[in-house]
Protein backbone atom coordinates (compact mmCIF):
# COMPACT_ATOMS: atom_id res chain seq x y z
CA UNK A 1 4.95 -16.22 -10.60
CA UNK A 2 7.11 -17.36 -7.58
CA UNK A 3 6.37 -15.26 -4.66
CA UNK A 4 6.77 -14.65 -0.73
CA UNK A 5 5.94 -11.23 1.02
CA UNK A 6 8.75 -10.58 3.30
CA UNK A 7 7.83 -11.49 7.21
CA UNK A 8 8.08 -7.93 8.12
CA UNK A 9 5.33 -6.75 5.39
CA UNK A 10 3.27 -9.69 6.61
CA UNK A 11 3.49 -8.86 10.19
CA UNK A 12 2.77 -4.97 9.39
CA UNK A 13 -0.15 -4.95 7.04
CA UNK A 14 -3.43 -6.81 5.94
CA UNK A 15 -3.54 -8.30 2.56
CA UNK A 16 -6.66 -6.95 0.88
CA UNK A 17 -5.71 -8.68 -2.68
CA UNK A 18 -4.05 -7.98 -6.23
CA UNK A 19 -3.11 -5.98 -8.90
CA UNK A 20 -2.33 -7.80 -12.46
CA UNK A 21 1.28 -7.13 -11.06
CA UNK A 22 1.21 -6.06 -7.67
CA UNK A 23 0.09 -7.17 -4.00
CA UNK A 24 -2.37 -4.98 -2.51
CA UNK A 25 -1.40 -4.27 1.53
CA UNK A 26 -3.43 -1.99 3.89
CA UNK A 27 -0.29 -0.88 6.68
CA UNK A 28 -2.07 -1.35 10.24
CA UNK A 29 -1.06 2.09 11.13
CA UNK A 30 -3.03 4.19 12.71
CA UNK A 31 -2.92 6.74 9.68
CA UNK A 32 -4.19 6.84 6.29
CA UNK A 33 -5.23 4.69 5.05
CA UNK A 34 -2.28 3.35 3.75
CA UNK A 35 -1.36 0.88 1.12
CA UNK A 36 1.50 -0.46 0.08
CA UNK A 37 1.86 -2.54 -3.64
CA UNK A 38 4.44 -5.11 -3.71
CA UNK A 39 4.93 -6.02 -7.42
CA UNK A 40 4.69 -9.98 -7.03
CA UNK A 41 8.62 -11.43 -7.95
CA UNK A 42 10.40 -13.27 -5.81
CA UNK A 43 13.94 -11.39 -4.63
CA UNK A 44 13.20 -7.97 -6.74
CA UNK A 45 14.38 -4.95 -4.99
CA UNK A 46 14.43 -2.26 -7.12
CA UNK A 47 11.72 -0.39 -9.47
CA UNK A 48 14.78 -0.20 -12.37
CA UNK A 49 14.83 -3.93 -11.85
CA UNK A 50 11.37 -4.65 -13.33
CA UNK A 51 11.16 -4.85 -17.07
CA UNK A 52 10.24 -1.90 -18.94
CA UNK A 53 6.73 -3.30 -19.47
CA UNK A 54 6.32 -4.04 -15.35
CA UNK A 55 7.31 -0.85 -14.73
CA UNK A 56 4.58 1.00 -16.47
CA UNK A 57 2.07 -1.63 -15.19
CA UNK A 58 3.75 -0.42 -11.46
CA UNK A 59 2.84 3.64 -12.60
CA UNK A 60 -0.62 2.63 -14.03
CA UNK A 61 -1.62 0.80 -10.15
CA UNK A 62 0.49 3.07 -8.59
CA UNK A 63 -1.60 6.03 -10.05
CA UNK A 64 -5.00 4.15 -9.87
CA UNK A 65 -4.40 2.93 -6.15
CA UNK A 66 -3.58 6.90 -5.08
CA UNK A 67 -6.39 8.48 -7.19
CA UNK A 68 -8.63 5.87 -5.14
CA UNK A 69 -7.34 7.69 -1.72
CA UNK A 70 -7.35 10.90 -3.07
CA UNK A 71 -11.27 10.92 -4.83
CA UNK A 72 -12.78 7.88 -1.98
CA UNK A 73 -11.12 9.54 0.92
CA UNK A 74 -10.34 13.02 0.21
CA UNK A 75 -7.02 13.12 1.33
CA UNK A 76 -4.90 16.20 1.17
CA UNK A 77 -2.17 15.15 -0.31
CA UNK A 78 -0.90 11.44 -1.11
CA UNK A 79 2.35 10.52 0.06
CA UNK A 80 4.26 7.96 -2.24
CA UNK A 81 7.55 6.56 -1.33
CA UNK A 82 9.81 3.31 -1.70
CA UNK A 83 12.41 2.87 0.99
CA UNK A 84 13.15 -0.27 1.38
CA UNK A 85 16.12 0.31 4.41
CA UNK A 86 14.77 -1.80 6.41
CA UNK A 87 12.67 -4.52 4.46
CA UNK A 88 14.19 -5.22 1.14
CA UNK A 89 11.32 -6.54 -0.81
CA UNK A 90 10.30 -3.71 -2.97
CA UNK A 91 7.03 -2.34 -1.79
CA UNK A 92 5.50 1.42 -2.81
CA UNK A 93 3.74 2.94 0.08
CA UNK A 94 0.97 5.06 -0.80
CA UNK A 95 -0.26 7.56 2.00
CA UNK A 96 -3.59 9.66 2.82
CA UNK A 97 -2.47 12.40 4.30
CA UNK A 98 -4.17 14.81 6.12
CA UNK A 99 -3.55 18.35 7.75
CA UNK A 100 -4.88 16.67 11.23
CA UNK A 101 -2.99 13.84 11.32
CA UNK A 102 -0.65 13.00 13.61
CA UNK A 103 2.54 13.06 11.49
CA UNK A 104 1.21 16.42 9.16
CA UNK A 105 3.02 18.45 7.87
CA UNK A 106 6.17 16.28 8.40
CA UNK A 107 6.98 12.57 6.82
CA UNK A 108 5.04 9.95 8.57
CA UNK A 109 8.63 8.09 9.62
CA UNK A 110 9.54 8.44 12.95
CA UNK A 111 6.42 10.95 13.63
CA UNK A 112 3.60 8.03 14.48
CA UNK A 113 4.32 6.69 17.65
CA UNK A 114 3.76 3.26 15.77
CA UNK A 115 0.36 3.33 16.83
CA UNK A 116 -2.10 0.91 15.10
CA UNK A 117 -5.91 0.14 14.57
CA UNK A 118 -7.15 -2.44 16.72
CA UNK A 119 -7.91 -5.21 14.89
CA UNK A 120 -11.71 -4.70 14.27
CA UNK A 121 -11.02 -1.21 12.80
CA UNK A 122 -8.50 -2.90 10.55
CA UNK A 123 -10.67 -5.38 9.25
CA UNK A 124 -13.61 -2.75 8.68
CA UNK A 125 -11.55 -0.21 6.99
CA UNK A 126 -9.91 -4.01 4.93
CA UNK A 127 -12.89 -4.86 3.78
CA UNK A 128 -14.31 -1.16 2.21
CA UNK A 129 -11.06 -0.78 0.16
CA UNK A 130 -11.46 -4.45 -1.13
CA UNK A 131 -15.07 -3.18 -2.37
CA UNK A 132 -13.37 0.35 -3.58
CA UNK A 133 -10.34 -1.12 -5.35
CA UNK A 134 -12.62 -3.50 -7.07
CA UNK A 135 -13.44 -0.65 -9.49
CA UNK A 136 -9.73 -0.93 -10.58
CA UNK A 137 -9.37 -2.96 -13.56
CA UNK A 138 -7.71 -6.53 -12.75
CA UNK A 139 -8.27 -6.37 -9.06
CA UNK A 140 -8.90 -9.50 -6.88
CA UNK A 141 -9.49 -9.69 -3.53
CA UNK A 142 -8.31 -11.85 -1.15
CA UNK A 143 -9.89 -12.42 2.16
CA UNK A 144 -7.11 -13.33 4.84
């Protein structure tokens, strides 16, 4: 599989591994956690673009990534969306929320000040989802 994560998504997020089809990303955000999963083909920009088969793979990690944040973190509610305005690439994010975060009740665009972890916090929080999303079938870390 031919496959590049788009600058942007690089420059954003920490790779914590993969999925049998997608990327695992944790956002550096100070919110969350989130993920993102960036279904690894090169130029795809679209969910309706995957093959019927990749698509229900995309559901299956989709719904094991957010019942992960929903059971390991207790999140209120999981937000789950695909933009893609502004970065092409398709990527799902998948979003703790909670009612005392900074962005609650309202979307997290535009309502974060952009603030992110500092870089030990990032790598802490990185390395106890790599152990969590172990328990998902097919899931291999990587350790940037």
């Amino acid at each position: 599989m031919n496959f590049t994560l788009h600058p942007q998504l690089m420059a954003d997020t920490t790779i914590l591994g993969d999925l049998p089809l997608s990327r695992v990303l944790l956002a550096k955000e100070a919110l969350g956690p989130w993920l993102i999963l960036v279904p690894r083909y090169e130029s795809l920009r679209e969910i309706h673009h995957l093959s019927e088969q990749d698509q229900q793979q995309l559901m299956r990690e989709s719904s094991a990534v957010s019942a992960l944040l929903e059971q390991d973190y207790q999140a209120k509610k999981i937000n789950i969306g695909a933009l893609g305005n502004l970065v092409p690439q398709l990527h799902i994010h998948h979003i703790a929320r909670f009612s005392d975060d900074i962005a609650w009740p309202g979307p997290v665009w535009g309502n974060t000040k952009g603030i992110q972890r500092s870089e030990e916090v990032q790598q802490a929080l990185a390395e106890e989802l790599r152990q969590e999303l172990s328990n998902i079938a097919g899931f291999s870390a990587i350790n940037a």
